[in-house]
C-alpha atoms as a PDB file:
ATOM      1  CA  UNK A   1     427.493 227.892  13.850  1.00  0.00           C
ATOM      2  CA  UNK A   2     425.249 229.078  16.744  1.00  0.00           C
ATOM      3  CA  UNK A   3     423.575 232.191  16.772  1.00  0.00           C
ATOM      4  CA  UNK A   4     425.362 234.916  18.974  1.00  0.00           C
ATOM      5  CA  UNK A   5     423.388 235.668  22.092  1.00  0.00           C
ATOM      6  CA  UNK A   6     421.262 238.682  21.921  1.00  0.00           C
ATOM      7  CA  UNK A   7     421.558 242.083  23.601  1.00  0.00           C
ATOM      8  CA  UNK A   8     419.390 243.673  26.321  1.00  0.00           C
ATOM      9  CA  UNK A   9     416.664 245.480  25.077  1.00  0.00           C
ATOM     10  CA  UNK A  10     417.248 248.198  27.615  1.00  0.00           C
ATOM     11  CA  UNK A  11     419.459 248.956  30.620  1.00  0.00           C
ATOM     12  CA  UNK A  12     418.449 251.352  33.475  1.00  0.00           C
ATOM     13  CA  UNK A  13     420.982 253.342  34.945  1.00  0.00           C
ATOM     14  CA  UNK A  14     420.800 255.837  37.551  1.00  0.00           C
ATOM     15  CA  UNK A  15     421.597 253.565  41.137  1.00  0.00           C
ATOM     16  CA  UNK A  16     425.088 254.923  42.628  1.00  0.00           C
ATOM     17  CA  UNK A  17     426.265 251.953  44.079  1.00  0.00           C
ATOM     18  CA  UNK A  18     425.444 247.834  43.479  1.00  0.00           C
ATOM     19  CA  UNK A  19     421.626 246.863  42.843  1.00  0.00           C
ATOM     20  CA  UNK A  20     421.381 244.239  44.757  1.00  0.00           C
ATOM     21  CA  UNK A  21     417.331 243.560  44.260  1.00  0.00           C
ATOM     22  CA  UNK A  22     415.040 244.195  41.861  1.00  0.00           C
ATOM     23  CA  UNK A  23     411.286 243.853  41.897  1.00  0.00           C
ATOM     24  CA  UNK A  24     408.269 244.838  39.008  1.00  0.00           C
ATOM     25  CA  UNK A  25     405.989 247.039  40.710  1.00  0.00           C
ATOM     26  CA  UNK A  26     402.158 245.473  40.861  1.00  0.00           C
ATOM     27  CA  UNK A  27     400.382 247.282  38.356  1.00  0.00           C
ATOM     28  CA  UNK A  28     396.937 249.209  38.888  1.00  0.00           C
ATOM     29  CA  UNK A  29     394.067 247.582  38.136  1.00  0.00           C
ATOM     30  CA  UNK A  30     393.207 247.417  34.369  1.00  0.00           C
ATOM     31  CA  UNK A  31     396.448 248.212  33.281  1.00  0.00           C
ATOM     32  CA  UNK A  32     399.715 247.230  32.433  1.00  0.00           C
ATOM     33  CA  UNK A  33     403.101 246.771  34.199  1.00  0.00           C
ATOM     34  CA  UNK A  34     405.060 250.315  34.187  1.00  0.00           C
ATOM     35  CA  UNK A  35     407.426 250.325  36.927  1.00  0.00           C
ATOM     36  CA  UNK A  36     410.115 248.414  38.259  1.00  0.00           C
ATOM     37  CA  UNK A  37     411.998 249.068  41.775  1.00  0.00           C
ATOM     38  CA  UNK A  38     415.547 248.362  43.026  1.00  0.00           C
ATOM     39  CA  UNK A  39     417.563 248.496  46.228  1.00  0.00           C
ATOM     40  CA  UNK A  40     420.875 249.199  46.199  1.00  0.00           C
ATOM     41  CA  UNK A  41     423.844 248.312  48.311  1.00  0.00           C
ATOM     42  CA  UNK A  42     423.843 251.575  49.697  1.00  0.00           C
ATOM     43  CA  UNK A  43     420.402 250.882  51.141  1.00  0.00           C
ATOM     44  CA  UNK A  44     418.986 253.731  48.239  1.00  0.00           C
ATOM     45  CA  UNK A  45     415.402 252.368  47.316  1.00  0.00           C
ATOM     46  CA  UNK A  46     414.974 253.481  43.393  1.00  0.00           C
ATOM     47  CA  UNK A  47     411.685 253.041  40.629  1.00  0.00           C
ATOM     48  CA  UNK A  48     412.266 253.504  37.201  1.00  0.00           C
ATOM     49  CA  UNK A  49     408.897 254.583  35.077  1.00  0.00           C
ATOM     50  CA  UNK A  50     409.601 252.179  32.188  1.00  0.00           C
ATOM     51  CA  UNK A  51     407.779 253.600  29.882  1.00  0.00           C
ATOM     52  CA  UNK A  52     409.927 257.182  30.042  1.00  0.00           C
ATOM     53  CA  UNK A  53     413.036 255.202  31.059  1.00  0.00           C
ATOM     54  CA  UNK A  54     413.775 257.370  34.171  1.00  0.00           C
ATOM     55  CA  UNK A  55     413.762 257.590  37.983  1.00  0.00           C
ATOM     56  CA  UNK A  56     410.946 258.668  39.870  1.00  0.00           C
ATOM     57  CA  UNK A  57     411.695 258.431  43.372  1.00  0.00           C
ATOM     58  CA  UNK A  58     414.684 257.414  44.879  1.00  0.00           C
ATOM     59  CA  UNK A  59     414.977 257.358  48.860  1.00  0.00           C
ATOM     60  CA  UNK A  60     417.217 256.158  51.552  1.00  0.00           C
ATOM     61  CA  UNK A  61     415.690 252.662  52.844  1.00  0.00           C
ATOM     62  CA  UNK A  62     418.534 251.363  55.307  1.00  0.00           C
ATOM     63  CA  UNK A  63     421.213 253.578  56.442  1.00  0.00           C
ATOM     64  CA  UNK A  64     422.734 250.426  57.435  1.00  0.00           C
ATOM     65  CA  UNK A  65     423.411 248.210  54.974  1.00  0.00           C
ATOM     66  CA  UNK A  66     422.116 246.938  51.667  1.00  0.00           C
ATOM     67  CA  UNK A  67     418.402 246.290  50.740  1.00  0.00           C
ATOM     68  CA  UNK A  68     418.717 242.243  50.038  1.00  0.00           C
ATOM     69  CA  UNK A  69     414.800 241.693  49.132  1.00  0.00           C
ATOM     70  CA  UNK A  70     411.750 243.596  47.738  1.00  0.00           C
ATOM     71  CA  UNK A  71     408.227 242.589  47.000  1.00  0.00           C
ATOM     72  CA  UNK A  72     405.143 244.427  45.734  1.00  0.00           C
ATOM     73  CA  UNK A  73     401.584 243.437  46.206  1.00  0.00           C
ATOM     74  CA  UNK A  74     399.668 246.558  45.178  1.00  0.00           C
ATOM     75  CA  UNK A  75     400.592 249.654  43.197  1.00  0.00           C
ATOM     76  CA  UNK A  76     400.839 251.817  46.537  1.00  0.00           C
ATOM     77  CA  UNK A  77     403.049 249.752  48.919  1.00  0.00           C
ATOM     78  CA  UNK A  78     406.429 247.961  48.395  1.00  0.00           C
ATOM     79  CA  UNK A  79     408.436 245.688  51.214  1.00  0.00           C
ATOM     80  CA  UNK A  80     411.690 246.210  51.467  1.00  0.00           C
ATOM     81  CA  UNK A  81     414.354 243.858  53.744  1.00  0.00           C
ATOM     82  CA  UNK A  82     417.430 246.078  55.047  1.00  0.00           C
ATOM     83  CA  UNK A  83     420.049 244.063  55.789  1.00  0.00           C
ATOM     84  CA  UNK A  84     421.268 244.215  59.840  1.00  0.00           C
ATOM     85  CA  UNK A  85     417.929 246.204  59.752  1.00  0.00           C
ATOM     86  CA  UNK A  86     414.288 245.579  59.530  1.00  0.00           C
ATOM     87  CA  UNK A  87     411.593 244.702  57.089  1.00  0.00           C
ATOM     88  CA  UNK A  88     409.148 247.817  55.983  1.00  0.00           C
ATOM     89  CA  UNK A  89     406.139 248.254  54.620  1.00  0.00           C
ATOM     90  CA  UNK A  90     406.487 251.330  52.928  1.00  0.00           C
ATOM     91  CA  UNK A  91     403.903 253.860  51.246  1.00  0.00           C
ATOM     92  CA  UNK A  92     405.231 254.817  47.881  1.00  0.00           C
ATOM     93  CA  UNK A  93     402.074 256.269  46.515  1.00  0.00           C
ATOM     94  CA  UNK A  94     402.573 260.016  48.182  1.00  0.00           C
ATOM     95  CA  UNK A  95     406.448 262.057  46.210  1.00  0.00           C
ATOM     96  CA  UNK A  96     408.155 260.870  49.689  1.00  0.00           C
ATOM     97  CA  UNK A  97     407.549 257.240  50.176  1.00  0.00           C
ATOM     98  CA  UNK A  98     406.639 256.790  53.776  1.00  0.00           C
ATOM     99  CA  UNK A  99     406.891 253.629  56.181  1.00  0.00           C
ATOM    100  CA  UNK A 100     403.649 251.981  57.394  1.00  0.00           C
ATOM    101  CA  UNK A 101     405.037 249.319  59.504  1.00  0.00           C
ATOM    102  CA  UNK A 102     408.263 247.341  59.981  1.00  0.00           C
ATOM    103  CA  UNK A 103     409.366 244.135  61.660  1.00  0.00           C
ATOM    104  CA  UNK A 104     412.406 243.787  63.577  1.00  0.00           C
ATOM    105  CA  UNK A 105     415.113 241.279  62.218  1.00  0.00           C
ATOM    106  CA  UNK A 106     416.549 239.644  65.747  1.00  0.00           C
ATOM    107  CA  UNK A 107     420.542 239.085  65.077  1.00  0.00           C
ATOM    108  CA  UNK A 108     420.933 237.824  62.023  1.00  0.00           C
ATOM    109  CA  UNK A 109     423.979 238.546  60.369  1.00  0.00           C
ATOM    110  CA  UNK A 110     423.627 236.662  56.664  1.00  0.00           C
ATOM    111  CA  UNK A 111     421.950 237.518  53.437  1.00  0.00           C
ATOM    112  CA  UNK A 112     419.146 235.215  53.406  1.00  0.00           C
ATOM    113  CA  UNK A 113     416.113 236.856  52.088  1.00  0.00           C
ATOM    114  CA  UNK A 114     412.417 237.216  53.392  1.00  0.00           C
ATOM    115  CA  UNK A 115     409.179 235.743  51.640  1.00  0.00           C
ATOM    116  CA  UNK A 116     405.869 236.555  51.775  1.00  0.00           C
ATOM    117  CA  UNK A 117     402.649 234.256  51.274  1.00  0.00           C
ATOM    118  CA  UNK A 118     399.197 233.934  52.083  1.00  0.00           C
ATOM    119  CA  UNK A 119     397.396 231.107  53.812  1.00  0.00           C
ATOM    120  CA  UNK A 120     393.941 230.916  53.939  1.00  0.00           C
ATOM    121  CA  UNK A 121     393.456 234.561  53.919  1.00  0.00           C
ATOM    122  CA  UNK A 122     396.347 235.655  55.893  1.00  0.00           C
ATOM    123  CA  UNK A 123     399.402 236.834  55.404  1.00  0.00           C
ATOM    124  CA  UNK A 124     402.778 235.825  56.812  1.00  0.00           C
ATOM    125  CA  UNK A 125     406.022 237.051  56.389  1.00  0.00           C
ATOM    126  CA  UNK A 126     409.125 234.646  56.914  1.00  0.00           C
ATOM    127  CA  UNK A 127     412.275 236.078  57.937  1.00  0.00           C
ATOM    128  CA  UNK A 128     415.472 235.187  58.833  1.00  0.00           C
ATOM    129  CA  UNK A 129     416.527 234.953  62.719  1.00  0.00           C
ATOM    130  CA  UNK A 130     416.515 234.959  65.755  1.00  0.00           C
ATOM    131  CA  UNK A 131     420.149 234.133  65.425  1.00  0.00           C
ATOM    132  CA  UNK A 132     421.870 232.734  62.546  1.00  0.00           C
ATOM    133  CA  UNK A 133     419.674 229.574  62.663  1.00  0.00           C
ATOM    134  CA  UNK A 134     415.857 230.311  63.435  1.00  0.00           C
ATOM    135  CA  UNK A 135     413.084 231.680  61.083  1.00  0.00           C
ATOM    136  CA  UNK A 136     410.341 233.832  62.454  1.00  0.00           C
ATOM    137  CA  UNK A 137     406.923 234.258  61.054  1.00  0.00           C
ATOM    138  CA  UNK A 138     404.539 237.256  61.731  1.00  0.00           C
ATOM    139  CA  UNK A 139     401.138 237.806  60.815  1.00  0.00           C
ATOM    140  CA  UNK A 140     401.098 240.818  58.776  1.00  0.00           C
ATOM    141  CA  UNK A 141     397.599 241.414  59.080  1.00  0.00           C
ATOM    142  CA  UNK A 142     397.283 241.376  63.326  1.00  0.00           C
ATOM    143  CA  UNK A 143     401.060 242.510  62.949  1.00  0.00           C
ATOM    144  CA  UNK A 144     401.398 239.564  65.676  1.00  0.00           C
ATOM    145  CA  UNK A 145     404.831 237.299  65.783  1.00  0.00           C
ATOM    146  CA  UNK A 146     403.250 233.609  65.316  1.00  0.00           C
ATOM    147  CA  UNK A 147     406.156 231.694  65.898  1.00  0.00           C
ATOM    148  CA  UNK A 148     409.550 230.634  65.295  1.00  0.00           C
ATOM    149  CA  UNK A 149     411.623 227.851  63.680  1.00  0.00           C
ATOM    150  CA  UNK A 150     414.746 226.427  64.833  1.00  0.00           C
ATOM    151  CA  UNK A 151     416.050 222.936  63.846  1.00  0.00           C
ATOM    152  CA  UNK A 152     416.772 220.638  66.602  1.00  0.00           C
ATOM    153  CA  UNK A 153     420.726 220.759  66.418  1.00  0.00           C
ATOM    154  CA  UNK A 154     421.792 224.415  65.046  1.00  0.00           C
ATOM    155  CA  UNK A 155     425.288 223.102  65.356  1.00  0.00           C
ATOM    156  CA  UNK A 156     424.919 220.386  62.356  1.00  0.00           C
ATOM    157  CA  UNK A 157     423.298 222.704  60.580  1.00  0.00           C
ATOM    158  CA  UNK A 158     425.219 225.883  60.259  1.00  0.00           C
ATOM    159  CA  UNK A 159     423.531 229.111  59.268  1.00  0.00           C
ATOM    160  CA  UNK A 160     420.435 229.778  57.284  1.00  0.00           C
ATOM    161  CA  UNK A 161     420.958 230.645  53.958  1.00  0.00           C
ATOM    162  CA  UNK A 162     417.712 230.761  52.597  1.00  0.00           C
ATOM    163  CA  UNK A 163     414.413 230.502  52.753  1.00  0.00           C
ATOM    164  CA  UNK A 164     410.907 230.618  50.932  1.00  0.00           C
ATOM    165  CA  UNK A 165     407.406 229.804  51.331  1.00  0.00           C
ATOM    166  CA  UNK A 166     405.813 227.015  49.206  1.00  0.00           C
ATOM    167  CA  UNK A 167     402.266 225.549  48.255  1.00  0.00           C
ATOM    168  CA  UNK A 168     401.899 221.981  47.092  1.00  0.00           C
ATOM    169  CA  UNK A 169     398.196 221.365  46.408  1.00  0.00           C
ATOM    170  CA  UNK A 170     396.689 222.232  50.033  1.00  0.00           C
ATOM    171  CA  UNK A 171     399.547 221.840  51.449  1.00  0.00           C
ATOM    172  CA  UNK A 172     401.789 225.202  52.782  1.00  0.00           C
ATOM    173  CA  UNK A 173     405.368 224.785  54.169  1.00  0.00           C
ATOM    174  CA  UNK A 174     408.653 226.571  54.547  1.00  0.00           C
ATOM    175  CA  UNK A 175     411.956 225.442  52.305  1.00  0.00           C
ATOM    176  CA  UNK A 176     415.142 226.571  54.349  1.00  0.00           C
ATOM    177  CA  UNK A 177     418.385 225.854  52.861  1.00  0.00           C
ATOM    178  CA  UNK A 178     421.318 226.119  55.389  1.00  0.00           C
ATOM    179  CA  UNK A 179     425.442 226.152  55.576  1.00  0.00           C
ATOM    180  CA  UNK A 180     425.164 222.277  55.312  1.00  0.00           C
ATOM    181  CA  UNK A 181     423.519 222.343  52.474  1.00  0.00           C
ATOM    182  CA  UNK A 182     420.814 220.354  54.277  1.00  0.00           C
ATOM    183  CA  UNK A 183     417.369 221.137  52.445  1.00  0.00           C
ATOM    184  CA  UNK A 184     414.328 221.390  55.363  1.00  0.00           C
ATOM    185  CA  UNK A 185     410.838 221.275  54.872  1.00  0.00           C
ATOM    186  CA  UNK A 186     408.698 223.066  57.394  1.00  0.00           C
ATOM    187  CA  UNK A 187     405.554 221.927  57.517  1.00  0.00           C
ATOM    188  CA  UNK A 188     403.190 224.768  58.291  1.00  0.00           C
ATOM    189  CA  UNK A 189     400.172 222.843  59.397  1.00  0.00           C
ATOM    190  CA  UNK A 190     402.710 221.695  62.694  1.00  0.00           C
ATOM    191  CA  UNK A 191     405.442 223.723  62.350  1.00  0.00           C
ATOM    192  CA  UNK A 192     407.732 220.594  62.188  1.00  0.00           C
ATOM    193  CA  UNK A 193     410.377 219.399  59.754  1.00  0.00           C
ATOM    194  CA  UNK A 194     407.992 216.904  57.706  1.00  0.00           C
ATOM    195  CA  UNK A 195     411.113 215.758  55.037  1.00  0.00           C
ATOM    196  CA  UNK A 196     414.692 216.995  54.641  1.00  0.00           C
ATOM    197  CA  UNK A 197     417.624 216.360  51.384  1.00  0.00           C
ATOM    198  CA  UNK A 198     421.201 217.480  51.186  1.00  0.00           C
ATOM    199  CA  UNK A 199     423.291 218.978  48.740  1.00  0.00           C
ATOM    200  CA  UNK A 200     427.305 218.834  48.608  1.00  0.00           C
ATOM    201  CA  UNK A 201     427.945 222.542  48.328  1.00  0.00           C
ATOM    202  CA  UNK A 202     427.072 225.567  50.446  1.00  0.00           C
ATOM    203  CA  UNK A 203     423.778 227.220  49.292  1.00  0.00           C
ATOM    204  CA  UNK A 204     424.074 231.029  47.844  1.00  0.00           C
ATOM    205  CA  UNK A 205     420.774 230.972  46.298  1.00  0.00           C
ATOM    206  CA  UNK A 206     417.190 229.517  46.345  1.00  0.00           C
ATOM    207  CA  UNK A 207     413.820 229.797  44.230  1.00  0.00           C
ATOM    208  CA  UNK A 208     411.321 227.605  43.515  1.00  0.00           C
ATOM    209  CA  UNK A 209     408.278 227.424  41.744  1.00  0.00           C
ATOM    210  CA  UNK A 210     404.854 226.178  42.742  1.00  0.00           C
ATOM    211  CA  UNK A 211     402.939 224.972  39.991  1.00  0.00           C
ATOM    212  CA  UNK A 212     405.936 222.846  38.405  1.00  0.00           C
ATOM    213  CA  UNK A 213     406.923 221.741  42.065  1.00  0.00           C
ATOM    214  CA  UNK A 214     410.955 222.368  41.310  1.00  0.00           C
ATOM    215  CA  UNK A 215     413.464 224.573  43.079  1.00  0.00           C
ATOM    216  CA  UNK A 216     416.441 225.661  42.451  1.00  0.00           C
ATOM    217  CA  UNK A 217     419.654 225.985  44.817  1.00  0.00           C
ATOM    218  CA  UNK A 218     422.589 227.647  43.272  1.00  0.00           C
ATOM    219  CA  UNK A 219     425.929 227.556  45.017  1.00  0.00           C
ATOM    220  CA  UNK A 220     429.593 228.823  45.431  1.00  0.00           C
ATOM    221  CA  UNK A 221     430.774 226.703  43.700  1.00  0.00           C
ATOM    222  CA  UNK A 222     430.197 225.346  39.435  1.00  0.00           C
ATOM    223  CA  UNK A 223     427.025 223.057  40.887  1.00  0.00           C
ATOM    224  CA  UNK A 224     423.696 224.044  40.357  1.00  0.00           C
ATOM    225  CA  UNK A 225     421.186 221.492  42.184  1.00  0.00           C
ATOM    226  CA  UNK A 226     417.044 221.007  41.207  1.00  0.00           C
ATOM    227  CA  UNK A 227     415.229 219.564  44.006  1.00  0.00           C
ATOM    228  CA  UNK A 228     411.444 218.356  43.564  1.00  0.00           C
ATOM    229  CA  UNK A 229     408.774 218.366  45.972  1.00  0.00           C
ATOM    230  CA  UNK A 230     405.720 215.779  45.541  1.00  0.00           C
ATOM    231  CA  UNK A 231     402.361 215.998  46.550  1.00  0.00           C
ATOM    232  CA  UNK A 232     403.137 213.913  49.533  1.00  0.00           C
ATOM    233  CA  UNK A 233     405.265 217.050  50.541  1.00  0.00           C
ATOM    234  CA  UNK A 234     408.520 214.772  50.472  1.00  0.00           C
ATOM    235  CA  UNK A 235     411.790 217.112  48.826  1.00  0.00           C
ATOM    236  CA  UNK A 236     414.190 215.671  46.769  1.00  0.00           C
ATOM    237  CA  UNK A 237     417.423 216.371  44.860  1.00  0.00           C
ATOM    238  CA  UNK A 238     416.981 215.272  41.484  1.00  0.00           C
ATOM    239  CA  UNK A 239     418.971 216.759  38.955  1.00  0.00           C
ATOM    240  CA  UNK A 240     423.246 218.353  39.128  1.00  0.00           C
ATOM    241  CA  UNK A 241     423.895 220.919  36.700  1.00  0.00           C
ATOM    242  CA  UNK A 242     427.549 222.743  35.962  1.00  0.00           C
ATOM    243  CA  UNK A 243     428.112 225.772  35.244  1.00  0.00           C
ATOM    244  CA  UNK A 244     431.603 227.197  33.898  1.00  0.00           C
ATOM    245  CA  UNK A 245     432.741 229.246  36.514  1.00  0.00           C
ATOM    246  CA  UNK A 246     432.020 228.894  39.892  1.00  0.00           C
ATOM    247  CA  UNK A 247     429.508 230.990  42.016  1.00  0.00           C
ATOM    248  CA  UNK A 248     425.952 231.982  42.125  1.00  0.00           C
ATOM    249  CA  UNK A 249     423.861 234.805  43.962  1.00  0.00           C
ATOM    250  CA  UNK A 250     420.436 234.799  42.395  1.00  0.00           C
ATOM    251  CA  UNK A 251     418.151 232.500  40.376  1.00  0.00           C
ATOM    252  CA  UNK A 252     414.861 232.539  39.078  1.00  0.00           C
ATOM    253  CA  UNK A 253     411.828 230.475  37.378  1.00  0.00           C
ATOM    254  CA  UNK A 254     410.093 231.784  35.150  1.00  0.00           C
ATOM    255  CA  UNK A 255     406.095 232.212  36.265  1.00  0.00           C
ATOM    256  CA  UNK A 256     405.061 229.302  33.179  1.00  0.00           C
ATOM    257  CA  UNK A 257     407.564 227.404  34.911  1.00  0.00           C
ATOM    258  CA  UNK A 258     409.405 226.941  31.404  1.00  0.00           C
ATOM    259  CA  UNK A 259     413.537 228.353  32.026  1.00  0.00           C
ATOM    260  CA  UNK A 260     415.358 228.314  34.720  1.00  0.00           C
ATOM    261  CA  UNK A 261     417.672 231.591  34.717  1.00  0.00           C
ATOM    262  CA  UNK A 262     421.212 232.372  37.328  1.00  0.00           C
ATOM    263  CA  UNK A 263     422.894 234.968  37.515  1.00  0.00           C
ATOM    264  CA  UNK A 264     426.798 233.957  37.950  1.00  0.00           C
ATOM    265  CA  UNK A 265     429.379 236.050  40.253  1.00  0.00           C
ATOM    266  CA  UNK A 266     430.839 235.717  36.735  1.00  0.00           C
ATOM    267  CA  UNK A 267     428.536 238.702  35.359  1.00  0.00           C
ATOM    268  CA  UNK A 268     427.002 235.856  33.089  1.00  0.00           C
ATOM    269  CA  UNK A 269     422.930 235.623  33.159  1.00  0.00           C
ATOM    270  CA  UNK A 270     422.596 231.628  32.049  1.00  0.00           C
ATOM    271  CA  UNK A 271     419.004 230.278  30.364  1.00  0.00           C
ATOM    272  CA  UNK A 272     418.303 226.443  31.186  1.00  0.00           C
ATOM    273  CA  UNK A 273     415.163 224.735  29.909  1.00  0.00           C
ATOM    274  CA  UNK A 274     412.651 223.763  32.504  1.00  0.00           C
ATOM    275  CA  UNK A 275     411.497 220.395  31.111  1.00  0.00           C
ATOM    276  CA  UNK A 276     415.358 219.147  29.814  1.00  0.00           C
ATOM    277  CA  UNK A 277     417.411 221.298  31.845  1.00  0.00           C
ATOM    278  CA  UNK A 278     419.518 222.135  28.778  1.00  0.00           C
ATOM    279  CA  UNK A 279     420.988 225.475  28.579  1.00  0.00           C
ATOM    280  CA  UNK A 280     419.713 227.913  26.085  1.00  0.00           C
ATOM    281  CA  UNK A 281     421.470 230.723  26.253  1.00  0.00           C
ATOM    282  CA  UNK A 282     424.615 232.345  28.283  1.00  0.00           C
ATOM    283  CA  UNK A 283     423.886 236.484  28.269  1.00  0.00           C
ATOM    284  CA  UNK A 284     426.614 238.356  28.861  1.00  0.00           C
ATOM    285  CA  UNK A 285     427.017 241.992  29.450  1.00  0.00           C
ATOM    286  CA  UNK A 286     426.772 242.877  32.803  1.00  0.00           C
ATOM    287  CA  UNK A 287     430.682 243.707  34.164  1.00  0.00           C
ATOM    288  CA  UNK A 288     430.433 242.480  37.519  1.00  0.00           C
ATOM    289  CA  UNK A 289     428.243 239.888  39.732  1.00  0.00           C
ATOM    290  CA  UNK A 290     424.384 239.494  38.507  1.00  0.00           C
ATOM    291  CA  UNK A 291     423.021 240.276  42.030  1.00  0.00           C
ATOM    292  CA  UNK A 292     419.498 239.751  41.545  1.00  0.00           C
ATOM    293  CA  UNK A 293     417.111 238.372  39.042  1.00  0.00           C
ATOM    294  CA  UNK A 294     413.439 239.224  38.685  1.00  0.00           C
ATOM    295  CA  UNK A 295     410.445 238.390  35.965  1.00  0.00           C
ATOM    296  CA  UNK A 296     407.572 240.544  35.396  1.00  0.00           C
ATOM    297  CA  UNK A 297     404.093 238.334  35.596  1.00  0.00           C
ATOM    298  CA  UNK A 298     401.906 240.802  33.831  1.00  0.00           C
ATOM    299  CA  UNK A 299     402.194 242.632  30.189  1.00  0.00           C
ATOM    300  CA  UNK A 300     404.628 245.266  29.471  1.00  0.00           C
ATOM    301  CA  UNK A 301     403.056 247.682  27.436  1.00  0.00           C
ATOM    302  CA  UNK A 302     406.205 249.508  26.773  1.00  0.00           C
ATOM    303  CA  UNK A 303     408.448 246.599  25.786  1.00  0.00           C
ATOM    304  CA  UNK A 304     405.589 244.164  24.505  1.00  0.00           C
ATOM    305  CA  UNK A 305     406.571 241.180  26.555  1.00  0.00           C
ATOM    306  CA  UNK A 306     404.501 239.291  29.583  1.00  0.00           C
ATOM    307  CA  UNK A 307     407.693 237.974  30.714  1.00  0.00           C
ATOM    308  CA  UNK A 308     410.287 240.849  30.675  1.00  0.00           C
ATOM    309  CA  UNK A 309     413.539 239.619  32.806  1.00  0.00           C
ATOM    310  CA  UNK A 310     415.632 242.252  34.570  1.00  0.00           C
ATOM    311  CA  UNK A 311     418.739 242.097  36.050  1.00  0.00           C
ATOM    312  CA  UNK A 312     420.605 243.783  38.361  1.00  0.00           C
ATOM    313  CA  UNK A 313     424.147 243.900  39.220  1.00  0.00           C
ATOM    314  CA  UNK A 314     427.306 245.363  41.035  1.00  0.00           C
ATOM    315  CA  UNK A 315     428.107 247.658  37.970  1.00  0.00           C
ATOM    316  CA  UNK A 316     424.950 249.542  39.359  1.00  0.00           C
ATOM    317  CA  UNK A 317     423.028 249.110  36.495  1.00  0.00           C
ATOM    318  CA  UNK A 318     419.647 246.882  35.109  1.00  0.00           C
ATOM    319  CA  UNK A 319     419.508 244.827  32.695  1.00  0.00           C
ATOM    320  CA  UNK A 320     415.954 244.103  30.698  1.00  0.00           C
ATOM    321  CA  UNK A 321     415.946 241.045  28.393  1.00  0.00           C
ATOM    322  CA  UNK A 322     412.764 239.930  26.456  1.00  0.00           C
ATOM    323  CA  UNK A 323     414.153 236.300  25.604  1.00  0.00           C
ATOM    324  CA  UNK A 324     411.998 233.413  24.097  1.00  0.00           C
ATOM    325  CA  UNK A 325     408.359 234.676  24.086  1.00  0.00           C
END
């Protein structure tokens, strides 16, 4: 008889409406991880000190709409993607966070997230738009708009659904997913499609992870896809998994590159092996849709884990797992 699947080791509450993305806050130098962020359909921007359990600043990010993405790159600043909105740069070091700078997000009406990376020193900052087809990428550092993507016939396409940055040896491109379910890679180095794949179901959700060189696309419907990219910079689809019930809205690889994690509109969080793609274990005790997904790359000093999972859904709570370390 199989063991029964474990319990959270904590949950954070205190968000008043669905968290819709989560983020670990980059610790200070010389010490551990300690806080962990979350936006909120609302558009509320929340951190949780994890070591006392409780809220230490909680602000109003969008009026709009919800916060879809956040990313942290130092202990004083956090990014934050408002959906209908703009992307900010915000100072969270002072008791009122305040914004530094923000990019403008031109008429764009999914929930495709935004992705920072760094290339040869500078940053750049993907996000979705103009329109529901094209990307645009700004230099964060001159604050200057470089460029922007649009495939050749929008109409076969559909909208963007997703995209992220990736790095395959020297090589630096751009995966968009899109209505189709047509996979493109943007090659940076000319800003062309260099290789494209398809999948047979509309894509919710997309992650991928450098150093094993496999993505994940998770749908709305039971299919799960893994796609591969190879050195040459050519993607392909190369593995269909199912899932029990249908529908996906966040994924995750772990930063060994060992599990591959979803999180199901099913409230289920579901743990596949990296290497066999078998499934490990099916966590269950969120109540509604696991929104977001996010791994901590650093040591937790308060729960004892380098790779502390939290998950956040519509029941407006987080859930932290520490699952096999």
């Amino acid at each position: 008889m199989s063991s029964p699947a474990p319990d959270p080791v904590f949950v954070l509450r205190g968000a008043r409406s669905p968290v819709m993305s989560v983020a670990f806050l980059h610790p200070p130098e010389g010490e551990n991880l300690q806080k962990i962020a979350a936006g909120t359909q609302d558009g509320h921007i929340l951190i949780w000190d994890l070591k006392t359990k409780c809220v230490v600043k909680e602000w109003l990010g969008n009026s709009c709409s919800s916060i879809l993405w956040l990313h942290s790159h130092s202990p004083e600043e956090l990014w934050t993607h408002g959906r209908h909105d703009r992307i900010k740069l915000w100072d969270i070091s002072a008791s009122s966070p305040k914004v530094k700078v923000q990019y403008p997000i031109s008429d764009y009406l999914g929930f495709s997230q935004s992705h920072l990376t760094n290339v040869d020193n500078t940053k750049l900052l993907a996000i979705p738009g103009p329109n529901q087809e094209g990307v645009t990428i700004w230099d964060i550092d001159m604050k200057f708009k470089v460029c922007s993507l649009l495939p050749s016939d929008p109409t076969s396409c559909g909208s963007l659904m997703q995209v992220r940055w990736v790095k395959i040896e020297t090589n630096v491109g751009l995966i968009v997913v899109y209505e189709s379910g047509h996979i493109s890679l943007w090659g940076w180095s000319n800003r062309k499609i260099i290789s494209e794949a398809q999948v047979s179901e509309n894509p919710i959700c997309l992650t991928f992870d450098d150093k094993t060189q496999t993505g994940i696309i998770g749908t709305a419907s039971e299919k799960v896809f893994l796609f591969h990219i190879s050195n040459e910079f050519m993607v392909s689809v190369t593995k269909e998994l199912h899932i029990t019930n249908a529908g996906l809205s966040s994924c995750i690889i772990r930063p060994d590159g060992k599990l591959l994690v979803t999180g199901g509109w099913d409230s289920r969080i579901r743990i596949f092996s990296n290497q066999k793609h078998k499934p490990l274990a099916v966590l269950h005790y969120h109540k509604k849709t696991v929104e977001s997904l996010a791994y901590s790359t650093s040591n937790v000093e308060c729960f004892g884990s380098r790779f502390l999972l939290a998950a956040g859904s519509s029941d407006k709570s987080i859930s932290l797992w520490n699952l096999f370390t």
